[in-house]
N, C-alpha and C. Protein backbone atom coordinates (compact mmCIF):
# COMPACT_ATOMS: atom_id res chain seq x y z
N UNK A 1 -9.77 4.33 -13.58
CA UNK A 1 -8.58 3.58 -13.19
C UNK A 1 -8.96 2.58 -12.09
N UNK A 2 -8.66 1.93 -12.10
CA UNK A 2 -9.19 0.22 -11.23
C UNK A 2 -7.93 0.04 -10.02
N UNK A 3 -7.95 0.06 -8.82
CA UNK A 3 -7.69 -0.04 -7.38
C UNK A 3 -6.42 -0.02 -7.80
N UNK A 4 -6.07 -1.37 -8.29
CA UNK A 4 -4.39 -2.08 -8.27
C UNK A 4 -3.83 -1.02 -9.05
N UNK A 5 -3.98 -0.14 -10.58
CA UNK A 5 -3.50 0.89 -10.93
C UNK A 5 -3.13 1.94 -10.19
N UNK A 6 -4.40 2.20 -8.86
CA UNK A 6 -4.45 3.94 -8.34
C UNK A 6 -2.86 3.14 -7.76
N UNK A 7 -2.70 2.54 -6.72
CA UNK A 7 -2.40 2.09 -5.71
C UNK A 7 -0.41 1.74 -6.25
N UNK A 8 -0.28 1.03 -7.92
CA UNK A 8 1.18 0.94 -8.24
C UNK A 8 1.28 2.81 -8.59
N UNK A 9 0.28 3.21 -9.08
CA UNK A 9 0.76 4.66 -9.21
C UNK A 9 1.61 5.86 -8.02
N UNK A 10 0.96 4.95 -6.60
CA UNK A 10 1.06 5.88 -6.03
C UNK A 10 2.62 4.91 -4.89
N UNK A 11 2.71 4.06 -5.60
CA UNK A 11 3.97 3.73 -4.77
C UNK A 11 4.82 3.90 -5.92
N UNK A 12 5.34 3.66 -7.41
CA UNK A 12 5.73 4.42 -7.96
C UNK A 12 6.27 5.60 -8.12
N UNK A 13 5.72 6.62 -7.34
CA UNK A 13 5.53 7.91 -7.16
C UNK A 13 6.84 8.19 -6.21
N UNK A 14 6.77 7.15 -5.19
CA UNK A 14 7.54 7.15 -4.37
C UNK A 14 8.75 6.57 -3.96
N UNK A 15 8.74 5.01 -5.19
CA UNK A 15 10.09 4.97 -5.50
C UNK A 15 10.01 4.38 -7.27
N UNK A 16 10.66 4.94 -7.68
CA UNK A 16 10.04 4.53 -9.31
C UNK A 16 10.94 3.00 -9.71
N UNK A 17 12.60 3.02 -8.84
CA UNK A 17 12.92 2.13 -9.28
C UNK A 17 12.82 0.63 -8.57
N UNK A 18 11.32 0.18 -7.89
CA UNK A 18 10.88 -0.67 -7.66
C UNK A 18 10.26 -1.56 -8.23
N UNK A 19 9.94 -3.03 -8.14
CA UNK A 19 9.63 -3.78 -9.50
C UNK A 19 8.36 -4.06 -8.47
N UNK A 20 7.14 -3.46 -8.30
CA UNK A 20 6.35 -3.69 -7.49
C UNK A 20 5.81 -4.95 -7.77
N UNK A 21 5.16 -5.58 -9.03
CA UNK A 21 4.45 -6.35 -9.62
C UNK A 21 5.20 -7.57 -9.19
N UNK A 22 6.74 -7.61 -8.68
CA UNK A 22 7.04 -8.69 -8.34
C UNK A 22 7.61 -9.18 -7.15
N UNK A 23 7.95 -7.88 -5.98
CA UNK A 23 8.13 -7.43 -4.93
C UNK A 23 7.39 -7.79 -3.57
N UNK A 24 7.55 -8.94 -3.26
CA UNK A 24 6.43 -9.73 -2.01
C UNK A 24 6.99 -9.37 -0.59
N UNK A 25 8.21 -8.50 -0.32
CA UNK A 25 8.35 -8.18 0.97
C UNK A 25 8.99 -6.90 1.23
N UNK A 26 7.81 -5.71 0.55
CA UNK A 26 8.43 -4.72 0.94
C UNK A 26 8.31 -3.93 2.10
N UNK A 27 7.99 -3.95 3.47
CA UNK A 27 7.95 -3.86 4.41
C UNK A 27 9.20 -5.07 5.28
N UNK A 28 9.38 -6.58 5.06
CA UNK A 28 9.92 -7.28 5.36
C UNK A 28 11.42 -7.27 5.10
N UNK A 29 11.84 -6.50 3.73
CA UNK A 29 12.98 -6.54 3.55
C UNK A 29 13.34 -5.10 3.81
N UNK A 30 12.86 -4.60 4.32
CA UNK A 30 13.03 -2.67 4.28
C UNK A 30 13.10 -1.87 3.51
N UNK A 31 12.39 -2.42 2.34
CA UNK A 31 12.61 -1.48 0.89
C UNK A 31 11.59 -0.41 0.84
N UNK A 32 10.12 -0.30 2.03
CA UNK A 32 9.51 0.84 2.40
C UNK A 32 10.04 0.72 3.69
N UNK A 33 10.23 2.33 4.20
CA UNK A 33 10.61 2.68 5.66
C UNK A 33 9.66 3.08 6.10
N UNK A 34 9.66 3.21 7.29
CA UNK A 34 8.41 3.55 8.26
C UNK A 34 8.14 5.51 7.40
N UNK A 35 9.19 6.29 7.14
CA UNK A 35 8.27 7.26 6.58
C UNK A 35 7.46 6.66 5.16
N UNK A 36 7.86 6.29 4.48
CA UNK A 36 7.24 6.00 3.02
C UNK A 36 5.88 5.09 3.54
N UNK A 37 5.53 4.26 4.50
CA UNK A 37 4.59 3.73 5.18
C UNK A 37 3.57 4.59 5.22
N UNK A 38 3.90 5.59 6.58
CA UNK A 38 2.89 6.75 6.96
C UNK A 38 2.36 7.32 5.44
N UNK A 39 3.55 8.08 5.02
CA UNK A 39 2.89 8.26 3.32
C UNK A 39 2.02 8.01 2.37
N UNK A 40 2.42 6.53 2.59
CA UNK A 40 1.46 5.39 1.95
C UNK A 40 0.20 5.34 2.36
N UNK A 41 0.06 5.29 4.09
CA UNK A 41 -1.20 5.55 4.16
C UNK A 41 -2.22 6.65 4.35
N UNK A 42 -1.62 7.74 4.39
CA UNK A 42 -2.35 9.35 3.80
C UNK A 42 -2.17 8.88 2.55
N UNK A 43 -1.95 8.56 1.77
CA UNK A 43 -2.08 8.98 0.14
C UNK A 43 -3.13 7.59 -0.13
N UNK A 44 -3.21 6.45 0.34
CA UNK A 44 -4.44 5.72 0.23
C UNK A 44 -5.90 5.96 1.16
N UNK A 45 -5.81 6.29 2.36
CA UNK A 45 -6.77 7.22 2.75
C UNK A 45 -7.00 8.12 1.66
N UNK A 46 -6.75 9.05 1.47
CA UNK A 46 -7.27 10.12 0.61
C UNK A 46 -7.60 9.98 -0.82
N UNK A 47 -6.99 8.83 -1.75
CA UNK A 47 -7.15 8.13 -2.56
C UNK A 47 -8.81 7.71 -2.82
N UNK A 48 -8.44 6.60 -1.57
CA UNK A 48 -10.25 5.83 -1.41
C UNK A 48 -10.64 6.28 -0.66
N UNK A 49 -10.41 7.19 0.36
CA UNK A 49 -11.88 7.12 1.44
C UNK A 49 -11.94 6.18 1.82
N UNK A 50 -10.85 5.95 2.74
CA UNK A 50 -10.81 4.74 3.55
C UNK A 50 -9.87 5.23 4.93
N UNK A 51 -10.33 4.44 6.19
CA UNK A 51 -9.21 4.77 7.46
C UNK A 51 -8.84 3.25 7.46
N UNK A 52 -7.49 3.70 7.54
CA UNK A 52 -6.42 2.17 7.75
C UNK A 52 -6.61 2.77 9.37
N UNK A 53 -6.46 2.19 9.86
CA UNK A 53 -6.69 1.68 11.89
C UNK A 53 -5.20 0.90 12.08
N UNK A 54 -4.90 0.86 13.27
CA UNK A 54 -4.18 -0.11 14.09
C UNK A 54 -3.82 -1.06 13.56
N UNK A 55 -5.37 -1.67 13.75
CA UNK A 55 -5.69 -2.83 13.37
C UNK A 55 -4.86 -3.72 12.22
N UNK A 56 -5.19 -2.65 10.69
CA UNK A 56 -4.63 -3.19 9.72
C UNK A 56 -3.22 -2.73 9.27
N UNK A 57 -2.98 -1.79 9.78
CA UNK A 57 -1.22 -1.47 10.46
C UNK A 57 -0.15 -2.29 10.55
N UNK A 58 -0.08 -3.59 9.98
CA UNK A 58 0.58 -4.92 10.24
C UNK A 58 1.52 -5.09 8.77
N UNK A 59 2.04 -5.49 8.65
CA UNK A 59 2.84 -6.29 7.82
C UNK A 59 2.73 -6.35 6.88
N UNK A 60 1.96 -7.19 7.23
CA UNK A 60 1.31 -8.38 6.23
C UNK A 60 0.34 -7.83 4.78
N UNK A 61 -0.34 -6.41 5.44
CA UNK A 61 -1.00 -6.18 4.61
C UNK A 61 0.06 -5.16 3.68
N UNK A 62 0.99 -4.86 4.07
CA UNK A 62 1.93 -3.82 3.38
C UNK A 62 3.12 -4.16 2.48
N UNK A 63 3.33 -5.90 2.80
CA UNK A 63 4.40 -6.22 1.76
C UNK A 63 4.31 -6.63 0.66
N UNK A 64 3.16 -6.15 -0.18
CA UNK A 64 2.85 -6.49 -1.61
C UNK A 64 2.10 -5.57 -2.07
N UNK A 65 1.97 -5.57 -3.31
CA UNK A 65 1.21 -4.68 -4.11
C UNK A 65 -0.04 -5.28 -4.22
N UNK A 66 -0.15 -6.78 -4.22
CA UNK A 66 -1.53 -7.71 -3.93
C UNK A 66 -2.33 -7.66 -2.53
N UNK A 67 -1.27 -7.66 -1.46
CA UNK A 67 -1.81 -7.12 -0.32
C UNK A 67 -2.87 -6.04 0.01
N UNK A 68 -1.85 -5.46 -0.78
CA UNK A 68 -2.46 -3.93 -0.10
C UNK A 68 -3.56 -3.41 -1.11
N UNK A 69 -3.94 -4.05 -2.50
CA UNK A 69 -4.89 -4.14 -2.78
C UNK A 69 -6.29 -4.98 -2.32
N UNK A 70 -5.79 -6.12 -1.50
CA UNK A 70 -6.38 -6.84 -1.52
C UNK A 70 -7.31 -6.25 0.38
N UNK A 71 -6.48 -4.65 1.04
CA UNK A 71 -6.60 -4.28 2.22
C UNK A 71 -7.70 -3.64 1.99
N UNK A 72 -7.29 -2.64 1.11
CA UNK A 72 -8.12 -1.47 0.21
C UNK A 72 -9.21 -1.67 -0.19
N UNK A 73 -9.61 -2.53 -0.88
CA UNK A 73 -10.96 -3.27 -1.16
C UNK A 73 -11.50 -3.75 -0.28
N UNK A 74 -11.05 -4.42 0.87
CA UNK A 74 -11.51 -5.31 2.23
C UNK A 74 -12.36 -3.62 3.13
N UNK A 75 -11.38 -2.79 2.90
CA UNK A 75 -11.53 -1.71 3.91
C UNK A 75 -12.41 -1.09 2.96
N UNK A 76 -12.55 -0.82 1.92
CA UNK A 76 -13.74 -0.14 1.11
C UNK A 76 -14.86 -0.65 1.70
N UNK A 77 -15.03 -2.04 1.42
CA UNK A 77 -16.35 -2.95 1.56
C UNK A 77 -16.70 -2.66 3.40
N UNK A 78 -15.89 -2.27 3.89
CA UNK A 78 -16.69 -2.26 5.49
C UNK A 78 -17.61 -0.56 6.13
């Protein structure tokens, strides 16, 4: 299964009736809450073997499904 799959699977999971694929501000419009966040990032930590930090804790990387693929891979590669 290839990143962008693990990653709609596992927000899916958590709200099914989201249109992720077309959804560019879900952190911005409040459609994830700060619990479904934390969630999000234990279940992608543990996913990839990856630590989200502070650092990438922002926004920006959380209001898309392109984003946060595009975090995941950034944070793999380091």
């Amino acid at each position: 299964m290839e990143t962008r799959e693990i990653i709609l699977d596992i927000l899916q999971e958590m709200h099914e009736d989201i249109d992720y694929e077309k959804e560019k501000a879900l952190v911005k419009d409040k459609i994830l809450d700060s619990f479904d966040l934390v969630s999000l990032v234990s279940e992608l930590t543990d996913a990839f073997d990856i630590e989200i930090t502070a650092k990438d804790f922002v926004e920006e990387n959380f209001n898309s499904l392109d984003t946060l693929v595009t975090m995941v891979k950034r944070l793999q590669e380091e």
